[in-house]
Protein backbone atom coordinates (compact mmCIF):
# COMPACT_ATOMS: atom_id res chain seq x y z
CA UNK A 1 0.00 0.00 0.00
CA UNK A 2 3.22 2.41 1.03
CA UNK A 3 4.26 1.67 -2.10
CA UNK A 4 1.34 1.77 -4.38
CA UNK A 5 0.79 5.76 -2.70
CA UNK A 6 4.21 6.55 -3.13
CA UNK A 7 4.58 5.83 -6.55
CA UNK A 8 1.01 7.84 -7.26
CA UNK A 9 2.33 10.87 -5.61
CA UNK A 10 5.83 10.20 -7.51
CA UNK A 11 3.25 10.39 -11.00
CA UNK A 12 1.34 13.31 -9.86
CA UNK A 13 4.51 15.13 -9.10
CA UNK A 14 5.73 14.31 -12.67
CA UNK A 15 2.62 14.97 -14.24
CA UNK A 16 1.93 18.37 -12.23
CA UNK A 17 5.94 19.37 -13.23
CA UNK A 18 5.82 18.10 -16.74
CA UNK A 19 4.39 16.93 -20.14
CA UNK A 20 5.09 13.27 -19.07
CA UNK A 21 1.05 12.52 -20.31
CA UNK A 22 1.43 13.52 -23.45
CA UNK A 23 2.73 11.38 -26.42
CA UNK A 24 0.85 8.74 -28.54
CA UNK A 25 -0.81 5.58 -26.65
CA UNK A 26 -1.26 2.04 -28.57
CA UNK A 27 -2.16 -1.07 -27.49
CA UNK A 28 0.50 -2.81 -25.20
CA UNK A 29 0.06 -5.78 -27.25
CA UNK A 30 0.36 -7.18 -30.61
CA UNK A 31 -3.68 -6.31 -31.83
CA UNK A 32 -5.17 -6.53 -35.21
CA UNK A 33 -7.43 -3.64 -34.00
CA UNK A 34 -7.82 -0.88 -31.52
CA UNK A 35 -7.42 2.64 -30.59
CA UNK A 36 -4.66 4.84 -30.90
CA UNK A 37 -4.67 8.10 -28.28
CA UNK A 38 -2.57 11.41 -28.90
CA UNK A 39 -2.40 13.91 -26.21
CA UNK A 40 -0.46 17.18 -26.89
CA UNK A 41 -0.73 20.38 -24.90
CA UNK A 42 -4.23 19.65 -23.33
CA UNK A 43 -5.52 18.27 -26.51
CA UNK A 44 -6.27 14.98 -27.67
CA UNK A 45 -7.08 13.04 -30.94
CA UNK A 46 -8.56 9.51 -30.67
CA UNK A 47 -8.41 6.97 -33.35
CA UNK A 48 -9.19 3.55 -33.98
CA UNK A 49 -7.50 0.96 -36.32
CA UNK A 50 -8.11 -2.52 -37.95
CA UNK A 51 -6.18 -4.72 -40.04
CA UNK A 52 -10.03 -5.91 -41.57
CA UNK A 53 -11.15 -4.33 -44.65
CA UNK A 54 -15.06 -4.33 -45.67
CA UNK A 55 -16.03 -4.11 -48.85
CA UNK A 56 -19.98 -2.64 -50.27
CA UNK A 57 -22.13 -4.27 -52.53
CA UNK A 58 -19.81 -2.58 -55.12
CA UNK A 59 -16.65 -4.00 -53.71
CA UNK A 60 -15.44 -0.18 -52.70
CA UNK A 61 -14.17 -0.44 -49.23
CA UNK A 62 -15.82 1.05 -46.15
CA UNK A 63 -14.67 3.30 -43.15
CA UNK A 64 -15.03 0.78 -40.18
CA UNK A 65 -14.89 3.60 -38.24
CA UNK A 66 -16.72 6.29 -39.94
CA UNK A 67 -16.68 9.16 -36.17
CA UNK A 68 -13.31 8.78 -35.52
CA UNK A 69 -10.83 10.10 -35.81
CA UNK A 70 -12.51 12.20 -32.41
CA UNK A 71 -10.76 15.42 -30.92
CA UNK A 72 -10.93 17.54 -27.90
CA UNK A 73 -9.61 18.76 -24.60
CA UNK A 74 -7.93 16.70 -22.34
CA UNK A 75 -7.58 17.23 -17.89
CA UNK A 76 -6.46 15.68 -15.44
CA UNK A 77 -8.06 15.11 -11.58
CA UNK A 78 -5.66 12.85 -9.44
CA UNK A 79 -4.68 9.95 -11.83
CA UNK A 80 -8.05 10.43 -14.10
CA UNK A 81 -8.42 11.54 -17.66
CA UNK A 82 -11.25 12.68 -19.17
CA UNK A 83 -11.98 13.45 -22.75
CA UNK A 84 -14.73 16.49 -23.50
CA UNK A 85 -15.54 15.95 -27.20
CA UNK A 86 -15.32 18.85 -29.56
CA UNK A 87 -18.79 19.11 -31.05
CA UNK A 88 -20.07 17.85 -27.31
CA UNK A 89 -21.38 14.12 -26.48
CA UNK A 90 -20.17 12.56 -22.66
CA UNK A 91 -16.98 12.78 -21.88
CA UNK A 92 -14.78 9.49 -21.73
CA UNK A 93 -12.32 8.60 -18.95
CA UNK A 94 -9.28 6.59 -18.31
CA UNK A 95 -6.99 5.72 -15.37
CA UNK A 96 -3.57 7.33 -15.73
CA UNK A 97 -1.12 3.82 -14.33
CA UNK A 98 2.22 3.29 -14.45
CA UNK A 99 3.43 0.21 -15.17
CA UNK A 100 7.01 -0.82 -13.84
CA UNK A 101 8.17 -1.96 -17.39
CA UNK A 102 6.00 -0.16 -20.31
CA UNK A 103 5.58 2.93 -18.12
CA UNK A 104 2.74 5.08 -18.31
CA UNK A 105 -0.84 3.49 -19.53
CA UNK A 106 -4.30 4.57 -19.79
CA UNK A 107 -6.62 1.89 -18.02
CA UNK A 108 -10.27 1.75 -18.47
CA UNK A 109 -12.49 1.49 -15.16
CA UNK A 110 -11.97 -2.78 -15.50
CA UNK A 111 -8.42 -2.78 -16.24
CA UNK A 112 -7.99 -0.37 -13.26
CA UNK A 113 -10.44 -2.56 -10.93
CA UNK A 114 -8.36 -6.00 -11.70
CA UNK A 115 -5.20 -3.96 -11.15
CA UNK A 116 -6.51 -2.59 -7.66
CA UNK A 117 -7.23 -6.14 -6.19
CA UNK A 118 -4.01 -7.10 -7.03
CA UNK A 119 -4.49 -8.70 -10.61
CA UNK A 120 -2.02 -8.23 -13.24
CA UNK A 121 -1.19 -5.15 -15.22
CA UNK A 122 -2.83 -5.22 -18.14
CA UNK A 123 -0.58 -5.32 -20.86
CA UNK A 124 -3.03 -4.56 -24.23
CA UNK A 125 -3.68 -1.72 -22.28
CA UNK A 126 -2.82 1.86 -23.87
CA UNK A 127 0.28 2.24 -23.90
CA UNK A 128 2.66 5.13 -24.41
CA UNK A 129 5.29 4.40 -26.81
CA UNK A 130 7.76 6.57 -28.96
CA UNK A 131 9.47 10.10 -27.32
CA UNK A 132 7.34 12.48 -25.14
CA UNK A 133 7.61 15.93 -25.88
């Protein structure tokens, strides 16, 4: 538990002092589909992917994902992010976690439930790869 609050307050100090959040999130795992999160400067851009192609009647393919990409503002209460959707809509949120070998993550409310009672990370969870700026 000591160490569970000390490395929160460790990530809040970062993120308070910093631009640690930002950067570009993928799934921690090899995945044939899923979203892809940018956050820059209090801003996000949210975008899903899929190695699957659909075709119409007239063998033209088809956006599988015909809202996204979805923009907006970003913040940040504790270790929570929430998404307010240019255009409005509800607001999205995800648990800001970091994990002791792919560093920072963005759970959903289960991922972040099975890590609280002591499950494992969850590594397909978002994960920040490439530099932060």
């Amino acid at each position: 538990m000591v160490i569970r609050l000390t490395s929160t307050l460790l990530l809040l100090v970062c993120l308070a002092g910093c631009k640690a959040i930002d950067g570009t999130y993928f799934p921690g795992c090899a995945a044939y589909a899923g979203d892809r999160v940018e956050l820059r400067n209090g801003r996000f851009k949210w975008d899903k992917f899929t190695d699957a192609i659909e075709v119409d009647e007239a063998g033209k393919p088809v956006d599988s994902f015909p809202d996204y990409p979805k923009h907006g503002d970003y913040r940040i209460d504790d270790t929570t992010l929430t998404f307010t959707f240019e255009g409005g809509g509800p607001t999205e949120t995800f648990h800001i976690h970091e994990h002791e070998s792919m560093g920072l993550q963005l759970l959903t409310d289960a991922q972040l439930a099975a890590v609280e009672v002591g499950g494992l990370d969850e590594d397909c969870a978002l994960t920040q790869v490439g530099p932060k700026e």
